[in-house]
C-alpha atoms as a PDB file:
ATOM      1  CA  UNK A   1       0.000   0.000   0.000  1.00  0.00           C
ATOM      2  CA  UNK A   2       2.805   2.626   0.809  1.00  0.00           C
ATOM      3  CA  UNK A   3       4.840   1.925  -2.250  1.00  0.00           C
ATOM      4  CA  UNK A   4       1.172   2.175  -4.433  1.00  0.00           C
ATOM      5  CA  UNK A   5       0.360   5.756  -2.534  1.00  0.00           C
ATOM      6  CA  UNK A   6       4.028   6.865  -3.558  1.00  0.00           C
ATOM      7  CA  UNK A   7       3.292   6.236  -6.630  1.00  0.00           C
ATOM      8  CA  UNK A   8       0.725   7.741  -6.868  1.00  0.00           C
ATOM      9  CA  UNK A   9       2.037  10.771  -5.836  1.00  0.00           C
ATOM     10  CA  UNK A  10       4.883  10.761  -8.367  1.00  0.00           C
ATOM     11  CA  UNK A  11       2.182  10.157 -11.008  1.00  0.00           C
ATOM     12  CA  UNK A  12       0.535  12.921  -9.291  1.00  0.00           C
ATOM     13  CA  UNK A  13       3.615  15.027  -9.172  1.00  0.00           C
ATOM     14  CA  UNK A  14       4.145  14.303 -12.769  1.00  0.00           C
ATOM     15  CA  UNK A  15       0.997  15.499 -14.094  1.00  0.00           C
ATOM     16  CA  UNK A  16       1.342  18.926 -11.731  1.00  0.00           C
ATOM     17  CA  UNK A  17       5.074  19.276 -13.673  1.00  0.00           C
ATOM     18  CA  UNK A  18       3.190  18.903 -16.977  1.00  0.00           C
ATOM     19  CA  UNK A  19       0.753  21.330 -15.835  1.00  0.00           C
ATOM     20  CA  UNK A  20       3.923  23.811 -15.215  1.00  0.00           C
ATOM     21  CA  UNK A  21       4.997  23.388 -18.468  1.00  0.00           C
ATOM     22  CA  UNK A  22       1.850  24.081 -20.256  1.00  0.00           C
ATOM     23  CA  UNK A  23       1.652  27.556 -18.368  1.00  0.00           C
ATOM     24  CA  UNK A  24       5.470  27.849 -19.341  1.00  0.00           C
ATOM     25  CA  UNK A  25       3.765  28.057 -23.310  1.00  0.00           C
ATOM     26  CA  UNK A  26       3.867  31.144 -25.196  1.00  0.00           C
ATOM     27  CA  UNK A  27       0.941  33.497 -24.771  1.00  0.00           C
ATOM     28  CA  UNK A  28      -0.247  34.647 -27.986  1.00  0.00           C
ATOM     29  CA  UNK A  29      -2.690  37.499 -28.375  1.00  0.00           C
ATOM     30  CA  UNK A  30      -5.108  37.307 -31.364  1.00  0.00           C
ATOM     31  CA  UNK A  31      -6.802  40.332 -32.780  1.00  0.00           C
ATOM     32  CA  UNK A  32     -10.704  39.584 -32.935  1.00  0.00           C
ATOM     33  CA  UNK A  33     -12.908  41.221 -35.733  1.00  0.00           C
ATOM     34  CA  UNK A  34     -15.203  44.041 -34.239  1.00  0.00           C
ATOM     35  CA  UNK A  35     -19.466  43.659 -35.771  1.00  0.00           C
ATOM     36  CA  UNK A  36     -22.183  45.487 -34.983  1.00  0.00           C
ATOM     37  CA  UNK A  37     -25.105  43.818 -35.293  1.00  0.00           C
ATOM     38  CA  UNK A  38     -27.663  46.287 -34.269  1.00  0.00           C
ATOM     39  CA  UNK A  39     -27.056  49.660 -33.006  1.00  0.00           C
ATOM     40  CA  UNK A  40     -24.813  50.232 -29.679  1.00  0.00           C
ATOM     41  CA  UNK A  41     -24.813  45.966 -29.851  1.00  0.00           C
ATOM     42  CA  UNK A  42     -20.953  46.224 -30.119  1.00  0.00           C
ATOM     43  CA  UNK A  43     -19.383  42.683 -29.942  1.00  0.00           C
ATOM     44  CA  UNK A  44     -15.615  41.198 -30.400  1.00  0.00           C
ATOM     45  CA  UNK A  45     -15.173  38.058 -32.472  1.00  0.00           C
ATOM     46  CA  UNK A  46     -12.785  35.790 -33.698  1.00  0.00           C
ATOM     47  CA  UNK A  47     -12.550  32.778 -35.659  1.00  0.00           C
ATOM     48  CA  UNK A  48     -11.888  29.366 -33.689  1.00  0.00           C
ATOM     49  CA  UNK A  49      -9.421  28.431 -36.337  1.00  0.00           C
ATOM     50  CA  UNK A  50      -6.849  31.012 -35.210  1.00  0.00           C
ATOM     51  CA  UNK A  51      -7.119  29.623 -31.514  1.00  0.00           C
ATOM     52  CA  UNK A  52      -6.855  26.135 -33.168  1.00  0.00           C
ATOM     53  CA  UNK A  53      -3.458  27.281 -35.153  1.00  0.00           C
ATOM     54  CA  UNK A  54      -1.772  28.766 -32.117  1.00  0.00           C
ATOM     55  CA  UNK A  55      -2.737  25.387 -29.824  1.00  0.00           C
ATOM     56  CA  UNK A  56      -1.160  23.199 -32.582  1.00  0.00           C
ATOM     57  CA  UNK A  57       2.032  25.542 -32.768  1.00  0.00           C
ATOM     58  CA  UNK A  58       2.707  25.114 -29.387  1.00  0.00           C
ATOM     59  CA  UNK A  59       1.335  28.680 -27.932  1.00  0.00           C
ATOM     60  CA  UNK A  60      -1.795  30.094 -25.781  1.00  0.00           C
ATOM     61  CA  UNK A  61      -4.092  31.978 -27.156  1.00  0.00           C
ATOM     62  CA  UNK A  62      -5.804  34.921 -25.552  1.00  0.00           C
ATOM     63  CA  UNK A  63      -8.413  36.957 -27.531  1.00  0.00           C
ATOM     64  CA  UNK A  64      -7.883  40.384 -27.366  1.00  0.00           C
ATOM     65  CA  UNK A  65     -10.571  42.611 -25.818  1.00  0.00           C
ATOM     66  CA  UNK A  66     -10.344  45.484 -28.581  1.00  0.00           C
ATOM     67  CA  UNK A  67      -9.874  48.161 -26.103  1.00  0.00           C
ATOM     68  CA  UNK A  68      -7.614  50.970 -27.351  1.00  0.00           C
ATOM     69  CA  UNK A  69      -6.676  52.482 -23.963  1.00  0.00           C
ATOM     70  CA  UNK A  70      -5.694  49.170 -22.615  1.00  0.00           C
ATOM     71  CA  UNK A  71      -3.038  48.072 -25.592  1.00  0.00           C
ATOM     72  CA  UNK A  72      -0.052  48.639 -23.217  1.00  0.00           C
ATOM     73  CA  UNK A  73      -1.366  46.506 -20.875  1.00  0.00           C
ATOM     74  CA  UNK A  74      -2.140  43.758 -23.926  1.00  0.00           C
ATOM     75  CA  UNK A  75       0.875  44.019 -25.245  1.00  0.00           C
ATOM     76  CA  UNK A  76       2.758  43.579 -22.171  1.00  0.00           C
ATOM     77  CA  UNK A  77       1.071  40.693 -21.164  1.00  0.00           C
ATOM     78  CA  UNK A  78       1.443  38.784 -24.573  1.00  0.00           C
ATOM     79  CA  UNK A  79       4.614  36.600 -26.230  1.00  0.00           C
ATOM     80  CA  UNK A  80       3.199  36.594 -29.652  1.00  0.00           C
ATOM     81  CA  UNK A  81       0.408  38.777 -31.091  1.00  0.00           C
ATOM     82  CA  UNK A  82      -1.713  37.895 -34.377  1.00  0.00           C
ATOM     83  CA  UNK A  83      -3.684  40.519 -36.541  1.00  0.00           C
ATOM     84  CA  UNK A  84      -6.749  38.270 -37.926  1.00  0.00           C
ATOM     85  CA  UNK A  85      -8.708  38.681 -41.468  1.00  0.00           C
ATOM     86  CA  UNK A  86     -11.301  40.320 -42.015  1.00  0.00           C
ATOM     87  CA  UNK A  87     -13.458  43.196 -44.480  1.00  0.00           C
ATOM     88  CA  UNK A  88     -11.761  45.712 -45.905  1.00  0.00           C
ATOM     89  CA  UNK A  89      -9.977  48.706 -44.357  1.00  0.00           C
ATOM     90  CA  UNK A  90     -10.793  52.686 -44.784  1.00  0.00           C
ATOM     91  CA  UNK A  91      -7.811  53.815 -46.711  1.00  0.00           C
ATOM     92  CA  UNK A  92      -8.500  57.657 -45.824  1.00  0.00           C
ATOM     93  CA  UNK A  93      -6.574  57.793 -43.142  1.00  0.00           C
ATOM     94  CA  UNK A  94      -3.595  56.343 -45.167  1.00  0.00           C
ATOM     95  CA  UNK A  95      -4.608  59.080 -47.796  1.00  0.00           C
ATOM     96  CA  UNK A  96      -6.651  57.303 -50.517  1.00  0.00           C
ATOM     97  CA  UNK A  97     -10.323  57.294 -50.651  1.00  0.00           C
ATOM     98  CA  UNK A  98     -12.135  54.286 -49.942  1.00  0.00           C
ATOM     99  CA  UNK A  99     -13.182  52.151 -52.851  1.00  0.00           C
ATOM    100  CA  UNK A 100     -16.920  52.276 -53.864  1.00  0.00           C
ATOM    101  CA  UNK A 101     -17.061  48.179 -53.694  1.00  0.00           C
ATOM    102  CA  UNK A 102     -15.186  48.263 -50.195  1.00  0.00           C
ATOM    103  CA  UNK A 103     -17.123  46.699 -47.233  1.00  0.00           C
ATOM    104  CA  UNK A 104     -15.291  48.488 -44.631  1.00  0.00           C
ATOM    105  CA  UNK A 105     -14.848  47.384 -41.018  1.00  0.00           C
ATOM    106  CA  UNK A 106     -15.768  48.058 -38.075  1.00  0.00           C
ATOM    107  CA  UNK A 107     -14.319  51.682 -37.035  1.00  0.00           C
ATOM    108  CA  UNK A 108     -13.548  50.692 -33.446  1.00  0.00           C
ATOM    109  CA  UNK A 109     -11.707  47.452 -35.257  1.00  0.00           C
ATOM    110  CA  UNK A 110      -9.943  49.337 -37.421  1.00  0.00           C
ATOM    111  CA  UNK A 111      -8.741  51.920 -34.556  1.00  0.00           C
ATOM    112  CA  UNK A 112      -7.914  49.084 -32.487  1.00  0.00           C
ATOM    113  CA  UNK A 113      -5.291  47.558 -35.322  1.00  0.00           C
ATOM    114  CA  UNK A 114      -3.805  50.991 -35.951  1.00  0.00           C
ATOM    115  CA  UNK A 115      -3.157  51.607 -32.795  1.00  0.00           C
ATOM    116  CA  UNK A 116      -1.860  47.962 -32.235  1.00  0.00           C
ATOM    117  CA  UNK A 117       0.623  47.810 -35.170  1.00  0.00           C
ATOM    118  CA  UNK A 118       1.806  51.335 -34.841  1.00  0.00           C
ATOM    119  CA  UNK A 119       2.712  50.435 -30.795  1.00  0.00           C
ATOM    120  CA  UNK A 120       4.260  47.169 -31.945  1.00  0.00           C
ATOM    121  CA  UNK A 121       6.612  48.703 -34.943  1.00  0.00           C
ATOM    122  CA  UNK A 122       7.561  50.822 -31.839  1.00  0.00           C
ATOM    123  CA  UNK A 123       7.655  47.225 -29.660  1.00  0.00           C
ATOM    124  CA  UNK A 124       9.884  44.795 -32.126  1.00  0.00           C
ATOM    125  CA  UNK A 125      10.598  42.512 -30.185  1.00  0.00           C
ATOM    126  CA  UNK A 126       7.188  41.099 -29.476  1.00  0.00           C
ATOM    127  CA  UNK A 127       7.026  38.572 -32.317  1.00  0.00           C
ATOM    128  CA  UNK A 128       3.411  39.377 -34.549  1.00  0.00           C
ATOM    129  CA  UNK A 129       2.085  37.839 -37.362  1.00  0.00           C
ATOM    130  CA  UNK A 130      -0.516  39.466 -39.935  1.00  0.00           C
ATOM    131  CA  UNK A 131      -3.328  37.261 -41.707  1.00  0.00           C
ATOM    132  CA  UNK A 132      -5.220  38.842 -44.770  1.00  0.00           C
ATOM    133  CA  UNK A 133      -6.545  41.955 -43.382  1.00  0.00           C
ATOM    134  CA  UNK A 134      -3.489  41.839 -40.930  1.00  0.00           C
ATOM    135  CA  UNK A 135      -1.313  42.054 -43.239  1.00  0.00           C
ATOM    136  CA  UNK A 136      -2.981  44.888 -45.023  1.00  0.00           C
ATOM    137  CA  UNK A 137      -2.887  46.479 -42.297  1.00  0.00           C
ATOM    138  CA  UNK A 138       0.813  46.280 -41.673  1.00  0.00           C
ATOM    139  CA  UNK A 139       1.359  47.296 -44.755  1.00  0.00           C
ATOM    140  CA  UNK A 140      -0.528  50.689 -44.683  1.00  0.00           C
ATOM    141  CA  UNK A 141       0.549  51.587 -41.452  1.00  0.00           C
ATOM    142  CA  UNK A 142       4.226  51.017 -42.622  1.00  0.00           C
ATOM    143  CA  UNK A 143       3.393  53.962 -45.108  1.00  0.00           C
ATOM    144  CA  UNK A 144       2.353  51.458 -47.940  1.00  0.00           C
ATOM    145  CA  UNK A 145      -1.084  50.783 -50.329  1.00  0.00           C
ATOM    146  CA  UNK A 146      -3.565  48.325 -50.802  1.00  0.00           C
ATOM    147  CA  UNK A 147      -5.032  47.411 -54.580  1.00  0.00           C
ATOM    148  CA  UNK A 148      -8.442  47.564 -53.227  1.00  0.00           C
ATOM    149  CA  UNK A 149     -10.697  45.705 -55.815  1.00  0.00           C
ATOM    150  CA  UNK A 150      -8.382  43.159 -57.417  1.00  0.00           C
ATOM    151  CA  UNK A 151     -11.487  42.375 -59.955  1.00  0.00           C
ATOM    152  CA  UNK A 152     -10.661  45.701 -61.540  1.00  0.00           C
ATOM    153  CA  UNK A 153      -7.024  45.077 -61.822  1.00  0.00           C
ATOM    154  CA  UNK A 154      -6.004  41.426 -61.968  1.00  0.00           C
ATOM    155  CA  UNK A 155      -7.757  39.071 -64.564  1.00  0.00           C
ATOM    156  CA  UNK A 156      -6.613  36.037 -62.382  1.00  0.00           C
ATOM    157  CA  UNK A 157      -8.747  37.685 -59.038  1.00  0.00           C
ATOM    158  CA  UNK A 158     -10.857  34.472 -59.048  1.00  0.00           C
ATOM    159  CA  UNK A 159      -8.090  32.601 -57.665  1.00  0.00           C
ATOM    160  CA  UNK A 160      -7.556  34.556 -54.596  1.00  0.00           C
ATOM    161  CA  UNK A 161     -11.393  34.661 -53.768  1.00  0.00           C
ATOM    162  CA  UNK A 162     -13.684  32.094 -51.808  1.00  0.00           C
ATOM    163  CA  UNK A 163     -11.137  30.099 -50.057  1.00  0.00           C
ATOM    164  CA  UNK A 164      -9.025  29.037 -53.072  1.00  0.00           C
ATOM    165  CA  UNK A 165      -5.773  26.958 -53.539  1.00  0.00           C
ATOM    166  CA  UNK A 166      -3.415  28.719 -55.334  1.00  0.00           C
ATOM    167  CA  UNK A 167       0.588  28.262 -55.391  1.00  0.00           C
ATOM    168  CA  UNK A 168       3.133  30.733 -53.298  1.00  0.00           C
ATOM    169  CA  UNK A 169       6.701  31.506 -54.633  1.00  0.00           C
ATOM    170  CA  UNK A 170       9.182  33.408 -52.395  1.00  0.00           C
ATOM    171  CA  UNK A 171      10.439  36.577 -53.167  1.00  0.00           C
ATOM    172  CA  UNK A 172      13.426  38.535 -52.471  1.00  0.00           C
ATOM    173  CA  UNK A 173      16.789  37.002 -50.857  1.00  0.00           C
ATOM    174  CA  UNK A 174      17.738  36.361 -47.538  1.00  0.00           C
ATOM    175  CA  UNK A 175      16.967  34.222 -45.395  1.00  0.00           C
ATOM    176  CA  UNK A 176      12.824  33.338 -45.204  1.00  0.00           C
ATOM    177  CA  UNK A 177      11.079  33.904 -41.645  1.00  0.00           C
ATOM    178  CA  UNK A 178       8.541  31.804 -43.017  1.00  0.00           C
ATOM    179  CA  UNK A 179       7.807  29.135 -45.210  1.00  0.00           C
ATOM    180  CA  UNK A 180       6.789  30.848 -48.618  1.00  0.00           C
ATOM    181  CA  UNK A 181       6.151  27.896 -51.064  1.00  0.00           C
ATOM    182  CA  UNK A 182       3.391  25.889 -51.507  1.00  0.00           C
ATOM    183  CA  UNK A 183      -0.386  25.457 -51.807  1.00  0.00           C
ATOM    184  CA  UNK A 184      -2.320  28.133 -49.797  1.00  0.00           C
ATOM    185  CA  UNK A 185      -5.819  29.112 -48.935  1.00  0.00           C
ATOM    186  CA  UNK A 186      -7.164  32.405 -50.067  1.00  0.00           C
ATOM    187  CA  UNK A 187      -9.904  34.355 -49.952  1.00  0.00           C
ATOM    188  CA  UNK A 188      -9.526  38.651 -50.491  1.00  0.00           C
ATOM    189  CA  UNK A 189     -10.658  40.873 -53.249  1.00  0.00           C
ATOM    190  CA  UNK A 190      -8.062  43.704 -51.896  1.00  0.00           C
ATOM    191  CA  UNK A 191      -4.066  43.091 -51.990  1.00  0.00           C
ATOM    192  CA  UNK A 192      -0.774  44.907 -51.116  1.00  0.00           C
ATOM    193  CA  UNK A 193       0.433  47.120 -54.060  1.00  0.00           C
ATOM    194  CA  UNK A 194       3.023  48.098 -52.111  1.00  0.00           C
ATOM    195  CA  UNK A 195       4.948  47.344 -48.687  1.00  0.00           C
ATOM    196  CA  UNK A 196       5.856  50.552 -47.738  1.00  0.00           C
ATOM    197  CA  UNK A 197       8.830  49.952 -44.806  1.00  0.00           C
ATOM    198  CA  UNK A 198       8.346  46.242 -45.438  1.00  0.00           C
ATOM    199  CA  UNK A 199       9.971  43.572 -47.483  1.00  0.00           C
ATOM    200  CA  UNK A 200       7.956  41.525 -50.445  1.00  0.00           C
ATOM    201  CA  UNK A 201       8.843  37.863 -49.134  1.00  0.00           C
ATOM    202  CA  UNK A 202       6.221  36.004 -51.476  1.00  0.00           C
ATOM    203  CA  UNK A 203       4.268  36.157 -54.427  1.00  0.00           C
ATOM    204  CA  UNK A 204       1.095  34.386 -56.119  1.00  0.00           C
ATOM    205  CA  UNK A 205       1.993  33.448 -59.558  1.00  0.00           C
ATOM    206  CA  UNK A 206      -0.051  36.118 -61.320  1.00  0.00           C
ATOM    207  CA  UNK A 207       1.802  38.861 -59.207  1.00  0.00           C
ATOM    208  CA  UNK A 208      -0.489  38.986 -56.193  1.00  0.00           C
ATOM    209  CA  UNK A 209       2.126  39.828 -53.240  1.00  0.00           C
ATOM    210  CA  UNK A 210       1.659  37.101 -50.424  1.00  0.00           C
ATOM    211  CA  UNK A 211       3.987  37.607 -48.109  1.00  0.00           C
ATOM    212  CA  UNK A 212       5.942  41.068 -46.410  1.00  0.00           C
ATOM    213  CA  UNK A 213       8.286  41.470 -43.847  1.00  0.00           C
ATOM    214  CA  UNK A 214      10.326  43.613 -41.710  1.00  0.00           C
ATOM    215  CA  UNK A 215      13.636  42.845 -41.728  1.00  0.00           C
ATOM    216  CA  UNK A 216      15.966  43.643 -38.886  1.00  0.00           C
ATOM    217  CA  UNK A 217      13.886  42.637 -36.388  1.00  0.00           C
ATOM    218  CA  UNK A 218      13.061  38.795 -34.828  1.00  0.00           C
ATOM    219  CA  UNK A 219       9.660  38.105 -36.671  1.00  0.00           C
ATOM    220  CA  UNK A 220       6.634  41.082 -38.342  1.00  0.00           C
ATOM    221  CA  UNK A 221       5.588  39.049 -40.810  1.00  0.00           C
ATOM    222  CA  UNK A 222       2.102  39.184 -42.616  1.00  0.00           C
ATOM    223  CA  UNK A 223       0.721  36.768 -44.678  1.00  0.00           C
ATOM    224  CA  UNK A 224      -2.088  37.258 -47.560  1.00  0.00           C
ATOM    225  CA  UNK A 225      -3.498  33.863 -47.396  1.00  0.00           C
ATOM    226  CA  UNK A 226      -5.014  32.377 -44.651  1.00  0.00           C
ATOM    227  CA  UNK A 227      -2.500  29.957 -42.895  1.00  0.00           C
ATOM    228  CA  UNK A 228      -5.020  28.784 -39.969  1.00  0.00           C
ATOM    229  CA  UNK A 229      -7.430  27.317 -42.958  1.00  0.00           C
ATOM    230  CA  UNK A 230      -4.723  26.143 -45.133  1.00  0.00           C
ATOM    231  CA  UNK A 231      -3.894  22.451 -45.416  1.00  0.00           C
ATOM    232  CA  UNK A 232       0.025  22.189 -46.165  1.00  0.00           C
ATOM    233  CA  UNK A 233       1.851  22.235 -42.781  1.00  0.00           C
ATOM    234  CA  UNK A 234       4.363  24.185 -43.796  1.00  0.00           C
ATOM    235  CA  UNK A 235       2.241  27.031 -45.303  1.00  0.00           C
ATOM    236  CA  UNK A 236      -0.474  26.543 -42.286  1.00  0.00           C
ATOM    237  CA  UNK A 237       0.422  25.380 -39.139  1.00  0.00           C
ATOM    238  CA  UNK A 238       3.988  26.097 -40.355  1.00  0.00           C
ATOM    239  CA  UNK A 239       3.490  29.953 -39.668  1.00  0.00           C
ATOM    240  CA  UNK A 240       1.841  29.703 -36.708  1.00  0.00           C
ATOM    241  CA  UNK A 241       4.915  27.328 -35.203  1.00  0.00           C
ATOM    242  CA  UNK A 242       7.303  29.767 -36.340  1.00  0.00           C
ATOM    243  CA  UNK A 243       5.589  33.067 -34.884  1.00  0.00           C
ATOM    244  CA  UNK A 244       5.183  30.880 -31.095  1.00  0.00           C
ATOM    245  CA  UNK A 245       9.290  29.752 -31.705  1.00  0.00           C
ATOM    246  CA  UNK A 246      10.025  33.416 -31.874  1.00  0.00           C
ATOM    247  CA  UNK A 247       7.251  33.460 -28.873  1.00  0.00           C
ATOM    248  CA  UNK A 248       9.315  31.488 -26.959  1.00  0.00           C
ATOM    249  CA  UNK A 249      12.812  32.338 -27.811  1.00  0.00           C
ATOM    250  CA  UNK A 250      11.616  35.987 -26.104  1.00  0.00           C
ATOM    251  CA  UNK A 251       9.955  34.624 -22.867  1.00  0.00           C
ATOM    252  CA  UNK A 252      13.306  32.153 -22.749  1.00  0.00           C
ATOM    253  CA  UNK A 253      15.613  34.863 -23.184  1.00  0.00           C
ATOM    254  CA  UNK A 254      13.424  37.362 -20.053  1.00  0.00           C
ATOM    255  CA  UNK A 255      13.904  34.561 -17.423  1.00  0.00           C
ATOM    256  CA  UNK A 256      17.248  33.889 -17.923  1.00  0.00           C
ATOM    257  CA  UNK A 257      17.608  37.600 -17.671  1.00  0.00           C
ATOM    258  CA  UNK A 258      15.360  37.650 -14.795  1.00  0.00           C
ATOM    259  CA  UNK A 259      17.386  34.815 -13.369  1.00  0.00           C
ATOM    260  CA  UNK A 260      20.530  36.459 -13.293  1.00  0.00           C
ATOM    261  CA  UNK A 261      19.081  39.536 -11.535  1.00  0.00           C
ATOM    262  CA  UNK A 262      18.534  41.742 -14.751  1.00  0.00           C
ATOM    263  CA  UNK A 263      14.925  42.507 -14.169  1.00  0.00           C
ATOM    264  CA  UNK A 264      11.845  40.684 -16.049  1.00  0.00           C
ATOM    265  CA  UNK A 265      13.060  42.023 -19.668  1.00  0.00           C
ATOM    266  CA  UNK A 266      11.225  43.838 -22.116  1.00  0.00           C
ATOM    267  CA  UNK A 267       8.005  42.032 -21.898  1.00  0.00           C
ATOM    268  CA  UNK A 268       7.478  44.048 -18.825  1.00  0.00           C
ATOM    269  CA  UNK A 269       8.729  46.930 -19.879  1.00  0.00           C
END
């Protein structure tokens, strides 16, 4: 009996140091999509497939209330953030009117993701990934422009619209934070035109750019096609694993910091 209660207490033990570990996993923060639904009925939302995508790379994930006031806070409390998909974005405040065909978001989403990028170009080492929209959004704040009805301009938009496969080719040279070849999902009627700050990483084969990034810093990477609903590990689940890496390279690198007595790092900061 005393050697079956000890154990049980290792087994016990065991599961209470696997229970450590899991809280020792990357937190990632995921942008949700802001609707309205009826008037003053503000609500945050977010696709389970991004949680999903973060679980199977390894991370946390912890929807973001879309509170501008409290980003800080967010920010400081996250390894990892993700910018979800979603409609399309006013382009007047990046000095272009708003196409007729746009369906714009939410305002208080689109505050919220301005606000969020611009404090975490400011914030580089918090690793952050862009999906459709995300990226979009990257690129505009980063002083670039959107193509925003790719019917109008691009005889091959079908291929990007209604959850598509369609090939990826990198682009550029240097090394790859990412995974940029391969069989994606898409679905977007707007596009990058250009990157601003950023770096073109990958392309579509009709042009279309896929993938930006900003270079000099651990991992700002968005993404045009939707890497939480695409099939190909490398090109799906792929991403995700290498935004939480870069997740938990940083939370690695505070504690040992913290460790030797310099403080709890930047996250804290």
């Amino acid at each position: 009996m005393t050697h079956g209660h000890r154990h049980e207490r290792r087994d016990e033990h065991a599961g209470l140091w696997r229970g450590w570990d899991d809280l020792r996993r990357p937190i990632i923060g995921i942008a949700p999509d802001v609707v309205e639904p009826r008037p003053g009925s503000v609500r945050a939302q977010c696709a389970i497939a991004y949680s999903e995508a973060v679980i199977a790379a390894g991370g946390v994930p912890f929807v973001l209330p879309p509170i501008v006031e409290q980003i800080p806070l967010l920010v400081s409390r996250c390894d990892g953030i993700v910018l979800t998909g979603g409609d399309d974005p006013r382009t007047e405040p990046f000095g272009k009117p708003t196409h007729a065909k746009a369906t714009p978001v939410h305002e208080l989403r689109q505050r919220f993701d301005t606000a969020l990028i611009q404090m975490l170009l400011r914030r580089t080492e918090v690793p952050t990934l862009g999906v459709c929209l995300g990226m979009q959004m990257m690129a505009l704040v980063s002083g670039g422009e959107l193509d925003q009805h790719l019917p109008e301009t691009t005889p091959t938009a079908d291929r990007h619209a209604g959850n598509a496969l369609h090939p990826v080719i990198a682009a550029g040279s240097g090394p790859m934070p990412i995974a940029v070849a391969g069989m994606v999902t898409s679905h977007h009627r707007q596009a990058v035109r250009s990157a601003g700050a950023m770096d073109v990483i990958g392309l579509a084969e009709d042009g279309v750019i896929e993938a930006i990034a900003r270079r000099g810093v651990p991992f700002f990477v968005g993404v045009q096609w939707h890497p939480e609903r695409t099939q190909e590990h490398a090109v799906g689940v792929g991403v995700f694993e290498r935004l939480v890496e870069h997740a938990r390279a940083r939370t690695e690198a505070d504690r040992t910091k913290a460790a030797r007595g310099g403080g709890p790092g930047t996250k804290d900061a």
